[in-house]
Protein backbone atom coordinates (compact mmCIF):
# COMPACT_ATOMS: atom_id res chain seq x y z
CA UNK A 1 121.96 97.85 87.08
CA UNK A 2 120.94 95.96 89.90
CA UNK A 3 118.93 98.76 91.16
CA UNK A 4 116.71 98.49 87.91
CA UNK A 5 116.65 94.90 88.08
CA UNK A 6 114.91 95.11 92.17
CA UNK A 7 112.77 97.34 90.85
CA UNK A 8 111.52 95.38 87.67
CA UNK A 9 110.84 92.52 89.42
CA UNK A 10 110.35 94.20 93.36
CA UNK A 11 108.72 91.50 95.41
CA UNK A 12 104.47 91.90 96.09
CA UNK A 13 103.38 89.34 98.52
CA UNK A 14 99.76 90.03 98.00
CA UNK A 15 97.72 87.55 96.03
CA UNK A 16 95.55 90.12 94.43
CA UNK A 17 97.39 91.32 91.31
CA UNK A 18 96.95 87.49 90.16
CA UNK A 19 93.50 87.62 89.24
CA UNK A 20 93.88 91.33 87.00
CA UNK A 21 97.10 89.61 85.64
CA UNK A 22 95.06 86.63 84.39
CA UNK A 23 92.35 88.16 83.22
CA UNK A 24 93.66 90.71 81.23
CA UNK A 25 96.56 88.76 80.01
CA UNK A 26 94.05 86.27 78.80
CA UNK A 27 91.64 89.44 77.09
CA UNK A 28 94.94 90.49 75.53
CA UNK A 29 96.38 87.73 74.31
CA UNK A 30 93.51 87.15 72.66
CA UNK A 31 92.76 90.25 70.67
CA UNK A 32 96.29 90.26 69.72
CA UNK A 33 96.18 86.99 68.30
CA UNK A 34 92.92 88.54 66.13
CA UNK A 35 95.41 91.01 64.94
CA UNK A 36 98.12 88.62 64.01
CA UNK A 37 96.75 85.67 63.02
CA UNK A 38 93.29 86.24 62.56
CA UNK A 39 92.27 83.84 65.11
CA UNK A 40 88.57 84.30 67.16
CA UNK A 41 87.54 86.48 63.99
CA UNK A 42 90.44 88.72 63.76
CA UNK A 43 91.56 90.20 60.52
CA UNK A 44 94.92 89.28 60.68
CA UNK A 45 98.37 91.66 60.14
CA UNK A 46 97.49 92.55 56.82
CA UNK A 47 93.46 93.47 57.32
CA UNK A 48 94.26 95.09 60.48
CA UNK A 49 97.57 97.38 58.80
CA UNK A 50 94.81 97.77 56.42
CA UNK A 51 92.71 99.55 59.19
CA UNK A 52 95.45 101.32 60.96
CA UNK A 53 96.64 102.77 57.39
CA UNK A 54 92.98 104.26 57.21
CA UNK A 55 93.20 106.06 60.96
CA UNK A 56 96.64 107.69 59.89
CA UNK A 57 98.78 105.68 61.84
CA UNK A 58 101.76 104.56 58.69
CA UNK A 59 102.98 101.88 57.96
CA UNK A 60 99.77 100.17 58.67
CA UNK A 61 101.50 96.95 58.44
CA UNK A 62 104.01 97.71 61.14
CA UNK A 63 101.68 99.05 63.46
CA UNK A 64 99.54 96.58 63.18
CA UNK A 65 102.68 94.13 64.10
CA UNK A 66 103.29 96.13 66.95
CA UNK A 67 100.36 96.35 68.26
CA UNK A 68 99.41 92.77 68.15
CA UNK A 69 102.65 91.85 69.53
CA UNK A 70 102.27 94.10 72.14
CA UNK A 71 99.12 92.33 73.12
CA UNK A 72 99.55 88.48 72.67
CA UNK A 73 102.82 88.36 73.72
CA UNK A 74 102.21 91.10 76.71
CA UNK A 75 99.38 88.99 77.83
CA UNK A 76 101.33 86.02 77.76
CA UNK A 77 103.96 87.80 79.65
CA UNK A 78 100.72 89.01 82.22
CA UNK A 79 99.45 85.13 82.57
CA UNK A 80 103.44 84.03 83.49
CA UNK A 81 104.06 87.04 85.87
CA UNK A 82 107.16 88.00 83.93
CA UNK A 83 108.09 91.47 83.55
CA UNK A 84 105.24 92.44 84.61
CA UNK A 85 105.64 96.09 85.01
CA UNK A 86 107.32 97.20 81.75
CA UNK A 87 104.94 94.77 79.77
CA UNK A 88 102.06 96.71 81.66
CA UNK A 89 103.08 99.67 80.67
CA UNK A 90 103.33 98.72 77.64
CA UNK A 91 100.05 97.46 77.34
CA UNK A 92 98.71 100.28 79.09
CA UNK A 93 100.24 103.03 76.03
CA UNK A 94 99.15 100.53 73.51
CA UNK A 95 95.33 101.13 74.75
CA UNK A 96 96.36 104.81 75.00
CA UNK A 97 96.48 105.28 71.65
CA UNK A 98 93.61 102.95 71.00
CA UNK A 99 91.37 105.56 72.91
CA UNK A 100 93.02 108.28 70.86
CA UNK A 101 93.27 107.58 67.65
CA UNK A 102 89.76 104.80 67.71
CA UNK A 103 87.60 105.00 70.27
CA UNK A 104 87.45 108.63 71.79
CA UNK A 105 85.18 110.24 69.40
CA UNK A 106 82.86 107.74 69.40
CA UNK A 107 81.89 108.52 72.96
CA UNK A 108 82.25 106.24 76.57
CA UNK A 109 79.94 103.29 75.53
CA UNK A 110 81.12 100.15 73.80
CA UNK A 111 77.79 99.84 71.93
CA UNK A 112 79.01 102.96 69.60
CA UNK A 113 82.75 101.44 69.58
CA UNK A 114 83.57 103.83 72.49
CA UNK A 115 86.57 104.05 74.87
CA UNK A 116 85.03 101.82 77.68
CA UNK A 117 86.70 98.49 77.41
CA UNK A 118 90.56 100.16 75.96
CA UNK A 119 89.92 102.48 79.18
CA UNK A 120 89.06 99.49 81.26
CA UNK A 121 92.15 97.48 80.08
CA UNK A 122 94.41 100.23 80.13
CA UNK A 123 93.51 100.83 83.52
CA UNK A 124 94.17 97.11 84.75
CA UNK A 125 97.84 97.64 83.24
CA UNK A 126 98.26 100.98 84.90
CA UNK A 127 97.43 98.88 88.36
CA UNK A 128 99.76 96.46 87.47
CA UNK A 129 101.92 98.34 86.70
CA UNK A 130 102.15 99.91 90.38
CA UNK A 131 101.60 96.74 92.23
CA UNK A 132 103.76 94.29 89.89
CA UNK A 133 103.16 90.80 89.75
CA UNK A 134 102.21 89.49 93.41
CA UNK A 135 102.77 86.31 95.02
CA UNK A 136 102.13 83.78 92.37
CA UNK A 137 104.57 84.79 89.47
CA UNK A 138 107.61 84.42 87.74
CA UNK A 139 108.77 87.82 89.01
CA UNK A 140 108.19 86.90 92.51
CA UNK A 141 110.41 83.68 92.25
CA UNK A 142 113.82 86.21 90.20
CA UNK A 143 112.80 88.80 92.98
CA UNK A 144 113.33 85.99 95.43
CA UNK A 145 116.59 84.97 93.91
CA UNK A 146 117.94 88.70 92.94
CA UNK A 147 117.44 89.07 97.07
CA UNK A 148 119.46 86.01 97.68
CA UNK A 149 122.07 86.94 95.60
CA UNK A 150 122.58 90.70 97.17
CA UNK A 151 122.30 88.95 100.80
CA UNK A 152 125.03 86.80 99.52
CA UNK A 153 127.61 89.57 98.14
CA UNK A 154 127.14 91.41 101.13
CA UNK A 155 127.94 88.83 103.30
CA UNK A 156 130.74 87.41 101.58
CA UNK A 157 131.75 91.39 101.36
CA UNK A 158 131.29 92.24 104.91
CA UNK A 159 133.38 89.27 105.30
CA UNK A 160 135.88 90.24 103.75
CA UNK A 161 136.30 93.47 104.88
């Protein structure tokens, strides 16, 4: 368990992952608050189950939850630093399927609804994903403590011993 914990929250010192984490957790949280509640133009849960009903993808309304959780409260989760990697890859199979099931056969460009901008966002959250949080983050500060805490059982172990 504590193996799976290091690894959720494993320490990166860089400062680079803060600027992908708070710009797509801002994009995200923001088109998932369209698809909840219809903020910035959105249609809301029940105009966009509406539109996921019509691609095939049942119930609608459900999806449409999911999916807009998965992006305003994933993005949220991106701007804090917390859980970082499993909410990235999360985020990153959530514009997965947007490419399938939307965007992919209306070609690369954004201009015809294409897959640009899901394949751009998915592709922040696969980097993310690898490189976790960085330096300023709420994973860096439980990777911080989680290390404390092991340094301290061994000791008091080795002490013991």
């Amino acid at each position: 368990m504590n193996t799976l914990l290091t690894l959720a929250f494993n320490k990166n010192t860089s400062i680079a992952p803060l600027a992908l984490r708070l710009v797509a957790g801002i994009i995200f949280t923001a088109y998932g608050s369209q698809k909840l509640f219809a903020w910035f133009g959105g249609y809301g849960l029940e105009g966009t189950g509406q539109f996921m009903s019509s691609l095939g993808l049942e119930p609608g309304y459900l999806m449409a939850l999911m999916a807009g959780s998965a992006e305003f409260f994933g993005g949220l989760l991106l701007i804090a630093g917390l859980l970082t990697r499993p909410t990235a890859l999360v985020l990153a199979i959530t514009m997965l399927v947007a490419i399938v099931t939307v965007h992919l056969p209306n070609g690369l460009f954004m201009a015809n609804n294409g897959y640009a901008f899901a394949l751009s966002l998915m592709a922040m959250s696969l980097s993310l994903f690898v490189s976790g949080a960085g330096k300023f983050a709420v994973d860096s500060v439980i990777a911080k403590a989680l290390a404390s805490k092991t340094t301290t059982s061994h000791a008091r172990a080795n002490a013991s011993a």
